[in-house]
PDB file of N, CA and C in Angstrom:
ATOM      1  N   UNK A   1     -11.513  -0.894   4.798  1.00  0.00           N
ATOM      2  CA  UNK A   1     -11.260  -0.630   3.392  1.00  0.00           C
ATOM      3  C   UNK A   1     -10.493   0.680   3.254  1.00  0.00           C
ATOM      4  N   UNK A   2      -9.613   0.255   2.262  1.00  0.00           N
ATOM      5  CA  UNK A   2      -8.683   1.902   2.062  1.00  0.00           C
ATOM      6  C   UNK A   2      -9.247   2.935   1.074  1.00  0.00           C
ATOM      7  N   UNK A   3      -9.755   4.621   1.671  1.00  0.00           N
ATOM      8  CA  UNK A   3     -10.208   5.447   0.430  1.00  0.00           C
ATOM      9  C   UNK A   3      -9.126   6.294   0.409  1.00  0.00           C
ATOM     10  N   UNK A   4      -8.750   6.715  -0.127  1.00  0.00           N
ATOM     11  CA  UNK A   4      -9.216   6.064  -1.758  1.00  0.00           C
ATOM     12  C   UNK A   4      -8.850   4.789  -2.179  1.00  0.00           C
ATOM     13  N   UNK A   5      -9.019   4.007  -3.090  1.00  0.00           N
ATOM     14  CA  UNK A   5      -9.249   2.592  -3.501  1.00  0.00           C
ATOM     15  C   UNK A   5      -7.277   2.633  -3.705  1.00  0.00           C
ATOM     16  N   UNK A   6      -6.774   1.300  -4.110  1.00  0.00           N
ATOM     17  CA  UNK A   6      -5.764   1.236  -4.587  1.00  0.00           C
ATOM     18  C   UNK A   6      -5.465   1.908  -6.014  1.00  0.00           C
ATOM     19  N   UNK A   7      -6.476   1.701  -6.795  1.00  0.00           N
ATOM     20  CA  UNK A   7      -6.499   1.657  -8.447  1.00  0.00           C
ATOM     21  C   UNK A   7      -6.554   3.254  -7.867  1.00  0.00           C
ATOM     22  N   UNK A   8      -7.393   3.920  -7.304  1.00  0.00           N
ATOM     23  CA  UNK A   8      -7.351   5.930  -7.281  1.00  0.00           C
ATOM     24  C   UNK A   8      -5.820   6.160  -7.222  1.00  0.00           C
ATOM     25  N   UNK A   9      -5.232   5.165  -6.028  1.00  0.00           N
ATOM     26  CA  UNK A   9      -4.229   6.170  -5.944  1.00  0.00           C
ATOM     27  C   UNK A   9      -3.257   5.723  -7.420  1.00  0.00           C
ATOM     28  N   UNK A  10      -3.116   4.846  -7.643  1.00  0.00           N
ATOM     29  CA  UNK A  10      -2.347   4.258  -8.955  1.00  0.00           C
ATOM     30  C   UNK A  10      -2.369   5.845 -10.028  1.00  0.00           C
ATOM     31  N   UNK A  11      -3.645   5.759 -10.145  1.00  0.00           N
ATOM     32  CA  UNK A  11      -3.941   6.818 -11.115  1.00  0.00           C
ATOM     33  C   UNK A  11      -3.378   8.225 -10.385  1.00  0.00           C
ATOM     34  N   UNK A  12      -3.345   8.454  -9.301  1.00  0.00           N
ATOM     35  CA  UNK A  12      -2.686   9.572  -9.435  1.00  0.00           C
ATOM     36  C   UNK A  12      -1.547   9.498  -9.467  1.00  0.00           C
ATOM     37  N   UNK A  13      -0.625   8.475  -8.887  1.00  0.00           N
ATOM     38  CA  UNK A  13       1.053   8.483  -9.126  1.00  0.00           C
ATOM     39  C   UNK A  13       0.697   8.471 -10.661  1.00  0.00           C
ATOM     40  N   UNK A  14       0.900   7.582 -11.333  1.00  0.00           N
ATOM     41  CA  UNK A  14       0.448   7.485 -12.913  1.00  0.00           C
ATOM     42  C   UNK A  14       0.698   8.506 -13.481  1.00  0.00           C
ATOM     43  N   UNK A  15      -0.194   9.489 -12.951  1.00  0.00           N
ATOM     44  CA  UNK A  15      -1.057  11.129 -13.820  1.00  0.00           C
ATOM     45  C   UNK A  15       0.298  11.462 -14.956  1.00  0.00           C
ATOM     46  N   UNK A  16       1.264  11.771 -13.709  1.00  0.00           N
ATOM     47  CA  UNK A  16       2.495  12.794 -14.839  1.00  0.00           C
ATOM     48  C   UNK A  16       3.002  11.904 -15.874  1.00  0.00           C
ATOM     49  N   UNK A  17       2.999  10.194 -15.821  1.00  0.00           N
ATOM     50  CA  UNK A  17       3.532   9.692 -17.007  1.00  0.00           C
ATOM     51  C   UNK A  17       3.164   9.673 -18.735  1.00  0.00           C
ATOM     52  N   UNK A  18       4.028  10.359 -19.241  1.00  0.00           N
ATOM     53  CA  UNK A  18       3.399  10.696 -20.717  1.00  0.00           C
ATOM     54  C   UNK A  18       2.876   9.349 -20.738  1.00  0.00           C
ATOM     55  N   UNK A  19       1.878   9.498 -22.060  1.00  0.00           N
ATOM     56  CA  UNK A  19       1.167   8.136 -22.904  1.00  0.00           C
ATOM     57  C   UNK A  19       2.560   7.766 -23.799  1.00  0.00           C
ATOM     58  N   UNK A  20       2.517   6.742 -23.707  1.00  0.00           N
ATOM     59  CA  UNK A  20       3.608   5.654 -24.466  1.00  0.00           C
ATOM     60  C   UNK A  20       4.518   5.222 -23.290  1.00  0.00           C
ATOM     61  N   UNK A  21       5.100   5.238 -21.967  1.00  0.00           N
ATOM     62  CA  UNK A  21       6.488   5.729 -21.162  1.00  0.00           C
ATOM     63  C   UNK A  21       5.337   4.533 -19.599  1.00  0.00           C
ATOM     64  N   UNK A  22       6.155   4.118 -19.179  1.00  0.00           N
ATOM     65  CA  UNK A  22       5.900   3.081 -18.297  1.00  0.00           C
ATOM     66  C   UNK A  22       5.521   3.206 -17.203  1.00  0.00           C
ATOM     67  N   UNK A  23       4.140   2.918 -16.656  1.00  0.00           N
ATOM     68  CA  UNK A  23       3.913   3.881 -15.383  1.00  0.00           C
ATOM     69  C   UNK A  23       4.978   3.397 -14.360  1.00  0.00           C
ATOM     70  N   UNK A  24       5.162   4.324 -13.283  1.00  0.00           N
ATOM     71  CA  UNK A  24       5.365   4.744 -12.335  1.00  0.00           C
ATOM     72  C   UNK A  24       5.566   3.442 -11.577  1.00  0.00           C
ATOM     73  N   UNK A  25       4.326   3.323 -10.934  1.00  0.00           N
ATOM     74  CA  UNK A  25       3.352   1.814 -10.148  1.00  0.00           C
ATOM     75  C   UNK A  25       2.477   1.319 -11.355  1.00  0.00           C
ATOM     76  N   UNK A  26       3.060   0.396 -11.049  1.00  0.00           N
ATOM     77  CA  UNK A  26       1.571  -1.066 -11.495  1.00  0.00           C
ATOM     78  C   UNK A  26       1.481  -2.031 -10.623  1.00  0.00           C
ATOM     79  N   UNK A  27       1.407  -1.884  -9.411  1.00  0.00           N
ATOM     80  CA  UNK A  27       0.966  -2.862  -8.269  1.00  0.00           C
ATOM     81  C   UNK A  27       1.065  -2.152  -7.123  1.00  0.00           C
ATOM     82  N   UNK A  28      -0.093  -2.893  -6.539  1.00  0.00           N
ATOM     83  CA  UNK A  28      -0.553  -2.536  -4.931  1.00  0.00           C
ATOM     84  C   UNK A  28       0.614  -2.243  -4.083  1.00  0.00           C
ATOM     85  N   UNK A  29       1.280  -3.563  -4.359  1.00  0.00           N
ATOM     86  CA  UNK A  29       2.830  -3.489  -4.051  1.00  0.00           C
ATOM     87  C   UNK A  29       3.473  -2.050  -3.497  1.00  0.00           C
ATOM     88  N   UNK A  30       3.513  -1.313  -4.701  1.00  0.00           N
ATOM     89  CA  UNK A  30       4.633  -0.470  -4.815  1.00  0.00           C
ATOM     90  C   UNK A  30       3.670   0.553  -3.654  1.00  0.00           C
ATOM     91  N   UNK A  31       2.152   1.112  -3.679  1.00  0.00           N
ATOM     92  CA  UNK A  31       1.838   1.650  -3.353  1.00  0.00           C
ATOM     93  C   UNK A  31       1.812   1.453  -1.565  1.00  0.00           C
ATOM     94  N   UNK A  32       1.575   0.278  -1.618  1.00  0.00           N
ATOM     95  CA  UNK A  32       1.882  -0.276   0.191  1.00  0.00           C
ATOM     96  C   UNK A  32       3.332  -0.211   0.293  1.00  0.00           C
ATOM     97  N   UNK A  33       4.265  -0.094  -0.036  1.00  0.00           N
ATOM     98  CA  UNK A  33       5.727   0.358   0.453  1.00  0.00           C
ATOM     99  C   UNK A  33       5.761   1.357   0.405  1.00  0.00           C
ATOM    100  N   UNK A  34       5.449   2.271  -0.200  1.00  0.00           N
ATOM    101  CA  UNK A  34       5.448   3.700  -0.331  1.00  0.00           C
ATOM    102  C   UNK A  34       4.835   4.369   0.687  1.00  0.00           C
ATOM    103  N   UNK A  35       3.558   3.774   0.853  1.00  0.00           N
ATOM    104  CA  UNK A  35       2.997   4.453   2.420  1.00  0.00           C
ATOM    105  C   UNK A  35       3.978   3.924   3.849  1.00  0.00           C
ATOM    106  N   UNK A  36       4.306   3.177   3.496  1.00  0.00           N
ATOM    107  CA  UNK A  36       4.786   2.566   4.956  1.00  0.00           C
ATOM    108  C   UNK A  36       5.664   3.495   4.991  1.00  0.00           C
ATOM    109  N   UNK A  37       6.836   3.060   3.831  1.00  0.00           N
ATOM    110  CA  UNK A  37       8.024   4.011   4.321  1.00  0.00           C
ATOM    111  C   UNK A  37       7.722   5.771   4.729  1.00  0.00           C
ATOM    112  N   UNK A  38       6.658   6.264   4.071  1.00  0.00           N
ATOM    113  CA  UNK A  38       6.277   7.391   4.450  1.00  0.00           C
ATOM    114  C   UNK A  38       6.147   7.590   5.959  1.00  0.00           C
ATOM    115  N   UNK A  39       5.000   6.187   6.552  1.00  0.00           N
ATOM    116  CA  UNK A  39       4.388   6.497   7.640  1.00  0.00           C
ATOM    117  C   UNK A  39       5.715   6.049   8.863  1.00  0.00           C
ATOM    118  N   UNK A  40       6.624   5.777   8.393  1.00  0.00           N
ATOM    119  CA  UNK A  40       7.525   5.285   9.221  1.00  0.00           C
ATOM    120  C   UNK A  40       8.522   6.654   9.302  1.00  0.00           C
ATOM    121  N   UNK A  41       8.459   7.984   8.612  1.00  0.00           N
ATOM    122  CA  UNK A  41       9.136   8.775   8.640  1.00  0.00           C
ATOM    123  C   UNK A  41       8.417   9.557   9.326  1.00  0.00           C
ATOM    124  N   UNK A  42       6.710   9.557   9.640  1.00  0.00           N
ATOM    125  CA  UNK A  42       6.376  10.929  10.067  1.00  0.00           C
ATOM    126  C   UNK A  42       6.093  10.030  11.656  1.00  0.00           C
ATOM    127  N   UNK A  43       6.405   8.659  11.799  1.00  0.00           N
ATOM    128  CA  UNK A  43       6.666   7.837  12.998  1.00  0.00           C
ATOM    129  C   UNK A  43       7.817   8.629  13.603  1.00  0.00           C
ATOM    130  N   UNK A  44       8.972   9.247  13.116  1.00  0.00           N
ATOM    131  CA  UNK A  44      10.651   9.574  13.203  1.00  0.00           C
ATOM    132  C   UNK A  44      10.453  10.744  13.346  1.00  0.00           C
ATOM    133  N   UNK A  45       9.203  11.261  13.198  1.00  0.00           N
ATOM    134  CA  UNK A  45       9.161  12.891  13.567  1.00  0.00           C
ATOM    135  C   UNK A  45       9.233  13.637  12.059  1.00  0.00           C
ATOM    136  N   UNK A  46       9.053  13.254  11.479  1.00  0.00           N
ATOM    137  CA  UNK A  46       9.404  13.881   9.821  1.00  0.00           C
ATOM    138  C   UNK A  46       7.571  14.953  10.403  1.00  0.00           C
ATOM    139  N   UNK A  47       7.625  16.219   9.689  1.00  0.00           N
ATOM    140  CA  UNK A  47       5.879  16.655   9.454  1.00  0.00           C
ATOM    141  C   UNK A  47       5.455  16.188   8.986  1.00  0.00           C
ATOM    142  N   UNK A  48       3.949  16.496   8.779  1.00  0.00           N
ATOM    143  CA  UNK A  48       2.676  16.170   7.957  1.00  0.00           C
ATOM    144  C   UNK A  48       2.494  17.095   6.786  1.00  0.00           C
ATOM    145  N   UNK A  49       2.304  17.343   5.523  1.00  0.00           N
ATOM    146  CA  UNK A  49       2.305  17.715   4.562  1.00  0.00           C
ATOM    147  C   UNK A  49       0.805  18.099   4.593  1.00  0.00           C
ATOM    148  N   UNK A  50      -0.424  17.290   5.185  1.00  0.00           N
ATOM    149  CA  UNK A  50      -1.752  17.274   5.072  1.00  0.00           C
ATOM    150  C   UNK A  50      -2.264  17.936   6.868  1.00  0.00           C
ATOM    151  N   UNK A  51      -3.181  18.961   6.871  1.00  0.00           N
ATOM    152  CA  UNK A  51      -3.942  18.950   8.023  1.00  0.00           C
ATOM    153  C   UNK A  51      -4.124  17.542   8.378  1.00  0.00           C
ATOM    154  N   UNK A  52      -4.694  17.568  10.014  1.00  0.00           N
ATOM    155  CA  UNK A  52      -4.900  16.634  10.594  1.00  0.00           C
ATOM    156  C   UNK A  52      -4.188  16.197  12.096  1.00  0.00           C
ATOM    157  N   UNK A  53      -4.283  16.497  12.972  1.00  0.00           N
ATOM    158  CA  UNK A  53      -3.711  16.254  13.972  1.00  0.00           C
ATOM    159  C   UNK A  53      -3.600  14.785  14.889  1.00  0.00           C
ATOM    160  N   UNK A  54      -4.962  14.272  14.680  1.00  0.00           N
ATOM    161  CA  UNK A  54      -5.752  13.171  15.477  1.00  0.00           C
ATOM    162  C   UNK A  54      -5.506  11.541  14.435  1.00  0.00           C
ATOM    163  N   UNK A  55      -4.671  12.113  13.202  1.00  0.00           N
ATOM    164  CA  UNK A  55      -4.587  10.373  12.137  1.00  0.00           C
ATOM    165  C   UNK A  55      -3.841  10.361  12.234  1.00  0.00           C
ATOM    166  N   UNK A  56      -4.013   8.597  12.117  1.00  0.00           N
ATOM    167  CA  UNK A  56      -2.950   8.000  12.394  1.00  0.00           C
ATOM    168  C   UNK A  56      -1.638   8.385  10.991  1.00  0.00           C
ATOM    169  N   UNK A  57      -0.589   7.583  11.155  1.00  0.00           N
ATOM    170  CA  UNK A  57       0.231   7.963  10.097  1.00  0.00           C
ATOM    171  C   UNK A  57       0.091   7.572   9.143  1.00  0.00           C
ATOM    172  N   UNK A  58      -0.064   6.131   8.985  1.00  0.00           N
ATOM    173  CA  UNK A  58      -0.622   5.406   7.452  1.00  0.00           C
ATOM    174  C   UNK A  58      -1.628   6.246   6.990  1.00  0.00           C
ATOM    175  N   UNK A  59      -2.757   6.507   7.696  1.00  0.00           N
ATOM    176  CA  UNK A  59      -3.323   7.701   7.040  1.00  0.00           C
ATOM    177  C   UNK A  59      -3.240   8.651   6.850  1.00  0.00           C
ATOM    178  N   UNK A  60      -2.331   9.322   7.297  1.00  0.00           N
ATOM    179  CA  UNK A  60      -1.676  10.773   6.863  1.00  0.00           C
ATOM    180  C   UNK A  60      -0.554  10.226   5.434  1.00  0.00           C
ATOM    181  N   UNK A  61      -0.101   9.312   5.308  1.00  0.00           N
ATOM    182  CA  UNK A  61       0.766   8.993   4.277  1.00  0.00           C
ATOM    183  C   UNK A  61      -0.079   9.021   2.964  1.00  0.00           C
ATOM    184  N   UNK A  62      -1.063   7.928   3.245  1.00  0.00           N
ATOM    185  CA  UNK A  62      -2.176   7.988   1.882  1.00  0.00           C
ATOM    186  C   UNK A  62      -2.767   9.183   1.746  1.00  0.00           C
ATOM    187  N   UNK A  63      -3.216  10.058   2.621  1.00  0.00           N
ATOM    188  CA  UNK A  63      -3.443  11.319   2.146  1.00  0.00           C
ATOM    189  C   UNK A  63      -2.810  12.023   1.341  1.00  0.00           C
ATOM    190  N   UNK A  64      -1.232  11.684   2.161  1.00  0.00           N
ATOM    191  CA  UNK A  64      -0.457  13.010   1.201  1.00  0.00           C
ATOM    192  C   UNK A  64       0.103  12.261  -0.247  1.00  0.00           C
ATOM    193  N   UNK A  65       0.153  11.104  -0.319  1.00  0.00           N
ATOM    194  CA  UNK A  65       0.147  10.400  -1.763  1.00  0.00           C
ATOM    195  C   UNK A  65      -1.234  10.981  -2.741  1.00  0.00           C
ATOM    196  N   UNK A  66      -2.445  10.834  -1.876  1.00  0.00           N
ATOM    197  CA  UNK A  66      -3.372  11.023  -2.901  1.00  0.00           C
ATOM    198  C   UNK A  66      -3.886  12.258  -3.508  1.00  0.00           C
ATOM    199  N   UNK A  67      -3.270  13.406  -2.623  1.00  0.00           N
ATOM    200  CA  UNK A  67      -2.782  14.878  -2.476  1.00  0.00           C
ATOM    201  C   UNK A  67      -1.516  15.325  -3.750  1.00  0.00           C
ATOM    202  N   UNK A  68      -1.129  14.187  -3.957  1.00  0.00           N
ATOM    203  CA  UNK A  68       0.159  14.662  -4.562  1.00  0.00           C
ATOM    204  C   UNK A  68       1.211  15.631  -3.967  1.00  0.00           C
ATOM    205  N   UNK A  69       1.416  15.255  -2.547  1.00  0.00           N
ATOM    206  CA  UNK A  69       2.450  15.467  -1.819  1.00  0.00           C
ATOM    207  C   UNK A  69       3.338  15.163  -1.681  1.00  0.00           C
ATOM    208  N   UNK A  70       3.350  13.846  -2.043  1.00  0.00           N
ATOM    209  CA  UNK A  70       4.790  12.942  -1.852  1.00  0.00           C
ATOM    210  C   UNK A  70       4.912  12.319  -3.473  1.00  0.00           C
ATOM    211  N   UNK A  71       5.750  12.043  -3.747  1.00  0.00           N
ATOM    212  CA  UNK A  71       5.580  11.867  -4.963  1.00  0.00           C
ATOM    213  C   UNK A  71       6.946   9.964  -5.062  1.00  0.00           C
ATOM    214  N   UNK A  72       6.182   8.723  -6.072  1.00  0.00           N
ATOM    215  CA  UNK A  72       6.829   7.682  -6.010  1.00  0.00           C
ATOM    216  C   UNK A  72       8.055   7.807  -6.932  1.00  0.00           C
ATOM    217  N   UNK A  73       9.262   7.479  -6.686  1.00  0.00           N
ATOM    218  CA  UNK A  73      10.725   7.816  -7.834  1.00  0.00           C
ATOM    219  C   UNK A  73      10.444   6.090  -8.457  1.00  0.00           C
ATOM    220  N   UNK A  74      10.641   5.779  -9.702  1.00  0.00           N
ATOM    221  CA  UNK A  74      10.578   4.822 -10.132  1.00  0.00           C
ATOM    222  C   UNK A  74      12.244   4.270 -10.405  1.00  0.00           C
ATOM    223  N   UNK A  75      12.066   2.616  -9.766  1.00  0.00           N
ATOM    224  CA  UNK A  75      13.267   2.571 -10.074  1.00  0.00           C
ATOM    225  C   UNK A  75      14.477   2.110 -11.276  1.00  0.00           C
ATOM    226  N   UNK A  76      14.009   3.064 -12.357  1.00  0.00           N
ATOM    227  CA  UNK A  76      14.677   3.007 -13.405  1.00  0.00           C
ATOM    228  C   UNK A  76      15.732   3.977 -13.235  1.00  0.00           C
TER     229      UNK A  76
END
């Protein structure tokens, strides 16, 4: 199981969108591409944004998503 949940991290990409204005993510979707492509950059040698030496990358990706490290560009 992934912690934080899908719906946690939603809500934090979400956070900065004013009320009325279209979130960010509204599906699992967006949030599982977003880690990958992350974890496929710190695969390429990109750093880690989050302590941690010993995780794997998908989990260093969701960290730094749920950290508000990385941040999702919407594609509008």
């Amino acid at each position: 199981m992934l912690h934080p949940s899908y719906s946690d991290l939603m809500k934090v990409v979400n956070s900065e969108v004013e009320q009325g204005e279209a979130p960010i993510v509204n599906s699992r979707y967006s949030i599982v591409m977003a880690t990958s492509r992350r974890a496929r950059q710190l695969i390429g040698g990109d750093n880690s944004m989050v302590p941690g030496k010993d995780k794997k990358p998908l989990s260093v990706a969701v960290e730094e998503l749920n950290q508000g490290k990385i941040k999702i560009l919407s594609s509008e």
